[in-house]
C-alpha atoms as a PDB file:
ATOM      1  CA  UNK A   1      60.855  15.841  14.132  1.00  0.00           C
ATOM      2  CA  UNK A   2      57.291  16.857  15.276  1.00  0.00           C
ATOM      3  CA  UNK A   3      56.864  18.996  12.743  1.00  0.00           C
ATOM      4  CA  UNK A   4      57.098  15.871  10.225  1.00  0.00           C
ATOM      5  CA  UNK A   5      55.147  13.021  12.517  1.00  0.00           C
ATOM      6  CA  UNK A   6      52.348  16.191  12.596  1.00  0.00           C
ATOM      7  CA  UNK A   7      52.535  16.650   8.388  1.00  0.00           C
ATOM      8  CA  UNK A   8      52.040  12.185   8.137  1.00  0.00           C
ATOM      9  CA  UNK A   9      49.498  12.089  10.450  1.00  0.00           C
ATOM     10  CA  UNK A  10      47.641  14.872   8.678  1.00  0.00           C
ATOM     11  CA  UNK A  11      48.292  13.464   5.327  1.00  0.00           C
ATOM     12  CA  UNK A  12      46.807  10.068   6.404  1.00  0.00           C
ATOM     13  CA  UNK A  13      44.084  11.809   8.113  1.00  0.00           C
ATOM     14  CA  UNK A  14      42.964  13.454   4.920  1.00  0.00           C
ATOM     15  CA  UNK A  15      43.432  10.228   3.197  1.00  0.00           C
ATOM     16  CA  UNK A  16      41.239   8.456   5.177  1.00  0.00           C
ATOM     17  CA  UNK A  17      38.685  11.028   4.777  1.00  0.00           C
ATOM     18  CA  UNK A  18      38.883  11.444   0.750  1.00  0.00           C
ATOM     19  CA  UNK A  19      38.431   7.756   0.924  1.00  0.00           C
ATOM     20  CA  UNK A  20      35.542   7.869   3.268  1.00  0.00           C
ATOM     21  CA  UNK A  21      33.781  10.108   0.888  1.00  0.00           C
ATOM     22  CA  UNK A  22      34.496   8.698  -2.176  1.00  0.00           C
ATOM     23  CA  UNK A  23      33.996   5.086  -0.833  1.00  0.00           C
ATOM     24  CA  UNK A  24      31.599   5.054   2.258  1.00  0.00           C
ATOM     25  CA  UNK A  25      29.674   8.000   1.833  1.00  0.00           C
ATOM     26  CA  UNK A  26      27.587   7.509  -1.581  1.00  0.00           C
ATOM     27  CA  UNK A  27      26.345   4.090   0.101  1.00  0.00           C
ATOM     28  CA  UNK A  28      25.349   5.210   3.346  1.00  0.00           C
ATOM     29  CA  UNK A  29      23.749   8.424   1.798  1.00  0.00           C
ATOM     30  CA  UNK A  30      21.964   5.608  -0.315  1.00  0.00           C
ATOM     31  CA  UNK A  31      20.951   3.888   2.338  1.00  0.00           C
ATOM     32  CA  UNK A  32      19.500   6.770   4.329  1.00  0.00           C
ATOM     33  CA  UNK A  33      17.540   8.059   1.468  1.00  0.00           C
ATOM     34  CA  UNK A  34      15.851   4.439   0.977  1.00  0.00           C
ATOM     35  CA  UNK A  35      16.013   4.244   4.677  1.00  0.00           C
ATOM     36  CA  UNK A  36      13.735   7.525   5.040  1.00  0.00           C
ATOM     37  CA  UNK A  37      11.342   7.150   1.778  1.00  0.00           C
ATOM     38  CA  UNK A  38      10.589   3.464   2.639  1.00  0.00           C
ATOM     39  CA  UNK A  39      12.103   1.882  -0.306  1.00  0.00           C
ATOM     40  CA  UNK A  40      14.649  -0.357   1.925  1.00  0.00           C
ATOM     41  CA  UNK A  41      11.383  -1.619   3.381  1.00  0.00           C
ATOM     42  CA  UNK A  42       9.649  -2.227   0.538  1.00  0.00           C
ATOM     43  CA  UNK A  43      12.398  -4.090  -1.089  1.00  0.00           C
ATOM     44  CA  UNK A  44      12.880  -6.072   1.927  1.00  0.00           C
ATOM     45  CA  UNK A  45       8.445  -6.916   1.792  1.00  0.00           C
ATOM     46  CA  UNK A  46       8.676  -7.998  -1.514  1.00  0.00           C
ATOM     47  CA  UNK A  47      11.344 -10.350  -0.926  1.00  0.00           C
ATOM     48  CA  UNK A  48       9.107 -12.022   2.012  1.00  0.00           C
ATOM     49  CA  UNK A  49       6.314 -13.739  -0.188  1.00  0.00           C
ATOM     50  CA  UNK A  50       9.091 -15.504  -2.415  1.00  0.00           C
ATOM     51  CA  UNK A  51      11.530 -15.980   0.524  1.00  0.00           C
ATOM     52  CA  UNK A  52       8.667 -17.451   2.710  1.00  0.00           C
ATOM     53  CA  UNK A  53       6.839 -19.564  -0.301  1.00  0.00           C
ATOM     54  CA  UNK A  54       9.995 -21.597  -1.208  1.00  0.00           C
ATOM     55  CA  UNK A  55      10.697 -22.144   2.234  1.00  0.00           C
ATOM     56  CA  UNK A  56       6.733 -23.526   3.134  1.00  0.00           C
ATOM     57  CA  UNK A  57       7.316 -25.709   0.149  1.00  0.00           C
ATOM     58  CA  UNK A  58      10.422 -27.356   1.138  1.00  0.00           C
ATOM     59  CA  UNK A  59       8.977 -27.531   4.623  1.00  0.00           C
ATOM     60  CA  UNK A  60       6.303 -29.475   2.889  1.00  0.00           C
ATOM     61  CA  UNK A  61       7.540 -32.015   0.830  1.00  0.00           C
ATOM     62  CA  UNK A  62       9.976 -32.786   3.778  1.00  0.00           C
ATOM     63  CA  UNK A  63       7.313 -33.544   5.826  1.00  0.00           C
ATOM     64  CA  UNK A  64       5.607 -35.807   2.822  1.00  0.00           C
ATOM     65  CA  UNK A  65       9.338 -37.354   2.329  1.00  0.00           C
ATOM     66  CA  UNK A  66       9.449 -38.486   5.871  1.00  0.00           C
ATOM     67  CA  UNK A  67       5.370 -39.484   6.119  1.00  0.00           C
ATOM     68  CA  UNK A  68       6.350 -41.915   3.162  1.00  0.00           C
ATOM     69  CA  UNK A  69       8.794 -43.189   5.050  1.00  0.00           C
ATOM     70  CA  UNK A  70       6.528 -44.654   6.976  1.00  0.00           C
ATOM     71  CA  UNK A  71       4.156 -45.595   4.477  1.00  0.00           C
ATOM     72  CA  UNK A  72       1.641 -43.330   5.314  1.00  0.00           C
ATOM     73  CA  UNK A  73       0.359 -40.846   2.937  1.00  0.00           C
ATOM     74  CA  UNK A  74       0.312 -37.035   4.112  1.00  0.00           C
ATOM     75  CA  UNK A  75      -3.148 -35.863   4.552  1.00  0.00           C
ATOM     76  CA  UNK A  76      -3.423 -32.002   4.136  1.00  0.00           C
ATOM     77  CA  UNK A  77      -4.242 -30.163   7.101  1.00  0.00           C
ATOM     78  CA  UNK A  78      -6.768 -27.639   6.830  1.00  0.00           C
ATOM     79  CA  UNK A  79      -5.356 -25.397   9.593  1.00  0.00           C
ATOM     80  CA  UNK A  80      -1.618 -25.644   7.465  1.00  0.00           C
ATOM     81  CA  UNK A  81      -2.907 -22.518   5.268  1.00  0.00           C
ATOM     82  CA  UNK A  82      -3.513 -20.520   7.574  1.00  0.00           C
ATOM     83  CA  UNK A  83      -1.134 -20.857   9.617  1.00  0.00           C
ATOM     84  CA  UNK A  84       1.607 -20.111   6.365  1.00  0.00           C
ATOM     85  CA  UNK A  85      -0.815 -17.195   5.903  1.00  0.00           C
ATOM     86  CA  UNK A  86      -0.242 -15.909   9.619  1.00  0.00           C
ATOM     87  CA  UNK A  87       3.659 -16.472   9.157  1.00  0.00           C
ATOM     88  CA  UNK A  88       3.997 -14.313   6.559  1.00  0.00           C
ATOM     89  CA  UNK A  89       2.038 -11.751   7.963  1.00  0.00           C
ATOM     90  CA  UNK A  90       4.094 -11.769  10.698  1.00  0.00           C
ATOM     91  CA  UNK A  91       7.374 -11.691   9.103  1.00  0.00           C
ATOM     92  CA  UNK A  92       5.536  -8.785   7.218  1.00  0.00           C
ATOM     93  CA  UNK A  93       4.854  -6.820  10.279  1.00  0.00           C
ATOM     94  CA  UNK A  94       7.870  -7.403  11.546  1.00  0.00           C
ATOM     95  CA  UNK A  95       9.820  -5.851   8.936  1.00  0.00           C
ATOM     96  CA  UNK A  96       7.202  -3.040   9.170  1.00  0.00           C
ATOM     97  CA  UNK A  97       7.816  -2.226  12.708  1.00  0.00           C
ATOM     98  CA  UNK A  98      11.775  -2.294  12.258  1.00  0.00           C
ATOM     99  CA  UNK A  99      11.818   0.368   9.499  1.00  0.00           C
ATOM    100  CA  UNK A 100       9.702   2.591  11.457  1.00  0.00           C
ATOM    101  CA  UNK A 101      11.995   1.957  14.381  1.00  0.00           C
ATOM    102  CA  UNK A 102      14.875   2.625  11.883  1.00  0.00           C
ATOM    103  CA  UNK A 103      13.219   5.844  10.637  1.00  0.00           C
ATOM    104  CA  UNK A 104      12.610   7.180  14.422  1.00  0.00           C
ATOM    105  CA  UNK A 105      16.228   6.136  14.938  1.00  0.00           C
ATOM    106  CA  UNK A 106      17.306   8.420  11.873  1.00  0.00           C
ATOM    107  CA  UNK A 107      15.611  11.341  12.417  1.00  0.00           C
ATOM    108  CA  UNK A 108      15.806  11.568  16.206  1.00  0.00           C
ATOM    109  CA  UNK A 109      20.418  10.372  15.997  1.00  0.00           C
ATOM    110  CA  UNK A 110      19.788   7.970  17.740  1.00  0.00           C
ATOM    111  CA  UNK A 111      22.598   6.124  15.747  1.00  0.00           C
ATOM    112  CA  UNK A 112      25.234   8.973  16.441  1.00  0.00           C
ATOM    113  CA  UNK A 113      28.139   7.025  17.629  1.00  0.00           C
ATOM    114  CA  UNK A 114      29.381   8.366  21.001  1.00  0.00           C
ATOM    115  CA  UNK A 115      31.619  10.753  20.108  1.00  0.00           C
ATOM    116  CA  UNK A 116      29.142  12.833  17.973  1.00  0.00           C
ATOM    117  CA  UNK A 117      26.020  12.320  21.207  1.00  0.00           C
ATOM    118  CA  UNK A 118      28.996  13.842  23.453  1.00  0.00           C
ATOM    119  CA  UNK A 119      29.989  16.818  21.136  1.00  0.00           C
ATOM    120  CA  UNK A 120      25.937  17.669  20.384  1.00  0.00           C
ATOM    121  CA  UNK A 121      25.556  19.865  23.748  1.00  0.00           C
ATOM    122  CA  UNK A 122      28.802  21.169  23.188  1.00  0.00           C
ATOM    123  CA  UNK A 123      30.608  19.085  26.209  1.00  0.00           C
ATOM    124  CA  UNK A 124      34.001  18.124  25.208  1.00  0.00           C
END
């Protein structure tokens, strides 16, 4: 009887791996090699300026909607600009400094799960 519970648990083992590799692994090999060039970041900047844009615009002609509400007509701010400008900067930045935190995290493992941070210095 062990001899069989041993043979299933092997054959679902190696299913579960063959899957892995044929499923998982091409992605997440994907995703490290965009991950490490700086394409994943770049994709992810040149979706800001749209991203950001529509959103200002909306955020704009609500705030005319509801001025007209009240019968007053929205005056542009001159400070508005700059402060879109200085948003998407920011958002900018921000993505900037997550994929170098994401590239430090590669190459040092510092997304090993627990298992594989355990077995590095040989412990169990």
């Amino acid at each position: 009887m062990m001899g069989i519970a041993a043979d299933t648990y092997a054959n679902l083992t190696r299913q579960m791996y063959d899957d892995w590799e044929q499923r998982f692994y091409p992605k997440q090999k994907e995703l490290l090699e965009k991950a490490s060039t700086g394409q994943l970041a770049s994709e992810q900047l040149s979706r800001v300026d749209s991203n950001m844009q529509s959103s200002l615009r909306a955020s704009t002609q609500s705030n005319i909607n509801n001025m007209a509400r009240f019968g007053v007509a929205a005056e542009p701010d001159v400070n508005t600009e700059a402060r879109q400008a200085l948003g998407i900067a920011g958002a900018k930045n921000a993505i900037r400094n997550h994929a170098e935190e994401r590239s430090m995290s590669i190459l040092s493992g510092a997304n090993m799960g627990l298992r594989q941070k355990m077995n590095v210095g040989g412990g169990m």
